[in-house]
C-alpha atoms as a PDB file:
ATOM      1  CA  UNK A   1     -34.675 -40.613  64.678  1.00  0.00           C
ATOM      2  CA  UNK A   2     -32.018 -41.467  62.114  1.00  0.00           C
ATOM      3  CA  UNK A   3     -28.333 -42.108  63.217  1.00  0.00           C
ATOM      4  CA  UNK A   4     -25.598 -41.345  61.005  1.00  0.00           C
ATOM      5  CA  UNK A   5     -22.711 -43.842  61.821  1.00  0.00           C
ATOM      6  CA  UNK A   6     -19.906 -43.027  59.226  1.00  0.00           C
ATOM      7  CA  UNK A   7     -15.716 -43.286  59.239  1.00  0.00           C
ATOM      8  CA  UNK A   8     -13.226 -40.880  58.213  1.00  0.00           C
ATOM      9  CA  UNK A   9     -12.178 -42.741  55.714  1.00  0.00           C
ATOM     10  CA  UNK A  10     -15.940 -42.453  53.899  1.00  0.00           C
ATOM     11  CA  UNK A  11     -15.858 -38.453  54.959  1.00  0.00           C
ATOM     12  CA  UNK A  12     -12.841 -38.138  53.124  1.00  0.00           C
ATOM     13  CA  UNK A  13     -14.104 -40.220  49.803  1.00  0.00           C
ATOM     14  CA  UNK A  14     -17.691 -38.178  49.956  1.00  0.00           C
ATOM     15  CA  UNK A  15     -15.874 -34.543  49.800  1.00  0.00           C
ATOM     16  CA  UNK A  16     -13.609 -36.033  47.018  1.00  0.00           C
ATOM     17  CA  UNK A  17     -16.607 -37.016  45.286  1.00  0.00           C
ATOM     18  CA  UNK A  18     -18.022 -33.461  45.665  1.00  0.00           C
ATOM     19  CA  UNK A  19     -14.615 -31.780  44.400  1.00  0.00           C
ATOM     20  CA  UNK A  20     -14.980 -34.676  41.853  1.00  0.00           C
ATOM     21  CA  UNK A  21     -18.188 -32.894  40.847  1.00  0.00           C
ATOM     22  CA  UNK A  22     -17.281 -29.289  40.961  1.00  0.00           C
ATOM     23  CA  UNK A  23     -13.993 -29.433  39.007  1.00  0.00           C
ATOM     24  CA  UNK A  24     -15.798 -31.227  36.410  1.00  0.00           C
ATOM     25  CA  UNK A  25     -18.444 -28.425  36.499  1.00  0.00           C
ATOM     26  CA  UNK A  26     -15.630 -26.003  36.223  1.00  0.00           C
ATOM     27  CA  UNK A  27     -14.229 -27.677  33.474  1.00  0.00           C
ATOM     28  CA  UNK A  28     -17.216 -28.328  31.525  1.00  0.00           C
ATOM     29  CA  UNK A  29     -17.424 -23.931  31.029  1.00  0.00           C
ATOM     30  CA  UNK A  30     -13.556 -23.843  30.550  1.00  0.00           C
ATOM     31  CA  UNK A  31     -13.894 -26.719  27.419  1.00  0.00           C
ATOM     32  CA  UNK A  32     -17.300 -24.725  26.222  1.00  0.00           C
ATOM     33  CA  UNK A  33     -15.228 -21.012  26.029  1.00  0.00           C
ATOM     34  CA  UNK A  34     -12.582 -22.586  24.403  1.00  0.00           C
ATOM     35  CA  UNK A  35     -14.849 -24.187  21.674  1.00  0.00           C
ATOM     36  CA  UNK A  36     -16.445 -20.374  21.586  1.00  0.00           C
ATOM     37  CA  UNK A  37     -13.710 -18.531  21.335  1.00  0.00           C
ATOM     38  CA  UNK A  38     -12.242 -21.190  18.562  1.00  0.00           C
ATOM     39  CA  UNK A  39     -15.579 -21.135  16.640  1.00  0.00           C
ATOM     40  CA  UNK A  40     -14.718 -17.152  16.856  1.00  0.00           C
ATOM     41  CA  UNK A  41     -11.560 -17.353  15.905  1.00  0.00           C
ATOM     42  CA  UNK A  42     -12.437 -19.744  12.653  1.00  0.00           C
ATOM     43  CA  UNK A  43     -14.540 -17.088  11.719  1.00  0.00           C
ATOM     44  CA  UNK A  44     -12.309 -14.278  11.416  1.00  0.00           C
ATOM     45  CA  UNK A  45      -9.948 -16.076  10.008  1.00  0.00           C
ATOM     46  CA  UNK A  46     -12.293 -16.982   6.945  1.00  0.00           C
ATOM     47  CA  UNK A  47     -13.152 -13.373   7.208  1.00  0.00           C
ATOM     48  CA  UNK A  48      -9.801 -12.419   6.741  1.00  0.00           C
ATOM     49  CA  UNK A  49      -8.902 -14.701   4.343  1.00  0.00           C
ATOM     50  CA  UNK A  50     -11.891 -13.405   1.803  1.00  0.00           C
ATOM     51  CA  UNK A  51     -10.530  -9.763   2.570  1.00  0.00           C
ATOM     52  CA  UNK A  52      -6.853 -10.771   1.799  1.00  0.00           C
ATOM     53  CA  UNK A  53      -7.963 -12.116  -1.607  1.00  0.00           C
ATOM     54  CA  UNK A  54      -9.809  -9.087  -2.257  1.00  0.00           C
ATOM     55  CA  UNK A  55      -6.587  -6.744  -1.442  1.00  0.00           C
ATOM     56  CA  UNK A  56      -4.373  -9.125  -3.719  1.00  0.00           C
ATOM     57  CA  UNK A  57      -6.840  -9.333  -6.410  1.00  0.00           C
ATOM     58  CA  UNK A  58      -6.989  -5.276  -5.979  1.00  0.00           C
ATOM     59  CA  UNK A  59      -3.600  -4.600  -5.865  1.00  0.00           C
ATOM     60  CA  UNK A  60      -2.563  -6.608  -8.762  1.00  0.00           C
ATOM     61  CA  UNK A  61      -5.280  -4.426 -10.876  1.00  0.00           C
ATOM     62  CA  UNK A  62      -3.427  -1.210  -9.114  1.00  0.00           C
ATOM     63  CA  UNK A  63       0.210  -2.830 -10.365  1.00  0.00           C
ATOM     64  CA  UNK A  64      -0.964  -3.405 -13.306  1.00  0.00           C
ATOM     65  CA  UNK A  65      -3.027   0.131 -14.128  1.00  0.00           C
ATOM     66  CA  UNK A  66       0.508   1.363 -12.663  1.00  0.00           C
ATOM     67  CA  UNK A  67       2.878  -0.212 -14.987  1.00  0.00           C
ATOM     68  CA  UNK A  68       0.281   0.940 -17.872  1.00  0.00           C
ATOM     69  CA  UNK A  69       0.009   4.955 -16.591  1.00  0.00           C
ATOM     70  CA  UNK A  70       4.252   4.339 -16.377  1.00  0.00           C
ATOM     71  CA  UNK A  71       4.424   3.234 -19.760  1.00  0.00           C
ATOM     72  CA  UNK A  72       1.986   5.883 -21.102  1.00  0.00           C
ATOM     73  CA  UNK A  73       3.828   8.826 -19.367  1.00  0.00           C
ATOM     74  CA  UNK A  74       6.807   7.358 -20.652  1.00  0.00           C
ATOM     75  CA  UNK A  75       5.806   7.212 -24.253  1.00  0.00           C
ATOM     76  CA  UNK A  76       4.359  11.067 -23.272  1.00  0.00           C
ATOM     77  CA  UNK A  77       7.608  12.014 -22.392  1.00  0.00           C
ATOM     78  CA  UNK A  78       9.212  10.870 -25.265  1.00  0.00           C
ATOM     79  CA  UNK A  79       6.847  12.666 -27.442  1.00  0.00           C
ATOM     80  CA  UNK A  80       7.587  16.154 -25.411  1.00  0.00           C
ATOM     81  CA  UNK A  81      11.360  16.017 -26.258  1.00  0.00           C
ATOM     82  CA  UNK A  82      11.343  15.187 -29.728  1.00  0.00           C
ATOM     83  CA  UNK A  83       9.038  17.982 -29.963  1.00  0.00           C
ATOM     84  CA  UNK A  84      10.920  20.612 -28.117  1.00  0.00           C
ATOM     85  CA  UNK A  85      13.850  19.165 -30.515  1.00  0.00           C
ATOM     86  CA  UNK A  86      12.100  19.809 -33.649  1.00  0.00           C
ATOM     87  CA  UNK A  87      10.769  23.130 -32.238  1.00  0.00           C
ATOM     88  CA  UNK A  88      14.767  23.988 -31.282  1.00  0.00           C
ATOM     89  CA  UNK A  89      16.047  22.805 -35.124  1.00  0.00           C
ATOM     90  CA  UNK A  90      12.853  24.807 -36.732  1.00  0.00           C
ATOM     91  CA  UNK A  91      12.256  27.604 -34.889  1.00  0.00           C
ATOM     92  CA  UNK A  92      15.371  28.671 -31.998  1.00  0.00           C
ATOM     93  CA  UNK A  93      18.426  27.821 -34.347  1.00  0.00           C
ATOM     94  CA  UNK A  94      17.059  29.809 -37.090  1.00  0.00           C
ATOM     95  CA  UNK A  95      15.651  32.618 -34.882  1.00  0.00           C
ATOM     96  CA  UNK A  96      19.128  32.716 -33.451  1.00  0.00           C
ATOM     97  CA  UNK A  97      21.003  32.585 -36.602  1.00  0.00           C
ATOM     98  CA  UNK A  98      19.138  35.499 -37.654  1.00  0.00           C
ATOM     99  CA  UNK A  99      19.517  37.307 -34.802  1.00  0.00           C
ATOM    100  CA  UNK A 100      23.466  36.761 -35.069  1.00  0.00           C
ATOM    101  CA  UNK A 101      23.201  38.095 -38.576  1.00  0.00           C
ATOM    102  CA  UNK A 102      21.030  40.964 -37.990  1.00  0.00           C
ATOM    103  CA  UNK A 103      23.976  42.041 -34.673  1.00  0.00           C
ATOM    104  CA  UNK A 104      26.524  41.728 -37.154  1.00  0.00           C
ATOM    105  CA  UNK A 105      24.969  44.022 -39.799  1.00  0.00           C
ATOM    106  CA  UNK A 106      23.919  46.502 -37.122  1.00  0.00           C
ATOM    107  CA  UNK A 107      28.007  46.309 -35.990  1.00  0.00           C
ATOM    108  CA  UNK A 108      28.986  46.939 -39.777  1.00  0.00           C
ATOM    109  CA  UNK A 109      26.591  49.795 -39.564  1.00  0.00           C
ATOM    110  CA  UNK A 110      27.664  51.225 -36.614  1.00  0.00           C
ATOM    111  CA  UNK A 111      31.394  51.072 -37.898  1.00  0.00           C
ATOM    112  CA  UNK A 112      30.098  53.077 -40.889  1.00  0.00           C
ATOM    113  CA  UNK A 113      28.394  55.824 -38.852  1.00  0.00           C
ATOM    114  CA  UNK A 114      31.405  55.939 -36.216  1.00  0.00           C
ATOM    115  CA  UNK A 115      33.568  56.429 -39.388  1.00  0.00           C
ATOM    116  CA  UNK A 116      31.671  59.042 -40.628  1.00  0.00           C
ATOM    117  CA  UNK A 117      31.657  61.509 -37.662  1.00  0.00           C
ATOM    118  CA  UNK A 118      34.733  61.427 -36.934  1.00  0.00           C
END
């Protein structure tokens, strides 16, 4: 038969031995998750950092194609209102003068014809 003769003192140092043990267990998971979830984290943030250069490089084409379709509808613009000038110096101020001259005949005519009946 085998006797156990043991103190309190070596009770108490064997179950801090086993806690020992277990928190170290416990923290051996804890230290791996965090090196997961940083080995995660690294990733998206390369991820992200690819897809950021993409959306600068992008949006400094859009700027740019902006600027040019600005400039272009500009110069468009432009090109309307001198032609709507010319067509108002060639074609409405002599229609209108016309007109003006053809009312004021048609008034000395209708002088005449008043005139005459009476």
């Amino acid at each position: 038969m085998i006797t156990l003769n043991f103190s309190l003192w070596e009770l108490a140092i064997f179950l801090v031995a086993i806690a020992f043990v277990v928190a170290n267990i416990y923290l051996v998971k804890m230290f791996k998750s965090i090196a997961m979830t940083f080995d995660i984290t690294t990733k998206l943030m390369e991820d992200n950092r690819l897809a950021l250069r993409s959306i600068m490089e992008n949006s400094d084409d859009i700027t740019k194609s902006s600027a040019h379709m600005v400039e272009t509808a500009s110069g468009m613009v432009d090109d309307v209102e001198a032609s709507v000038n010319m067509i108002k110096q060639d074609v409405i101020d002599p229609v209108v003068k016309a007109a003006s001259v053809l009312k004021k005949g048609l008034g000395i005519f209708q002088k005449k014809s008043k005139k005459d009946t009476i």
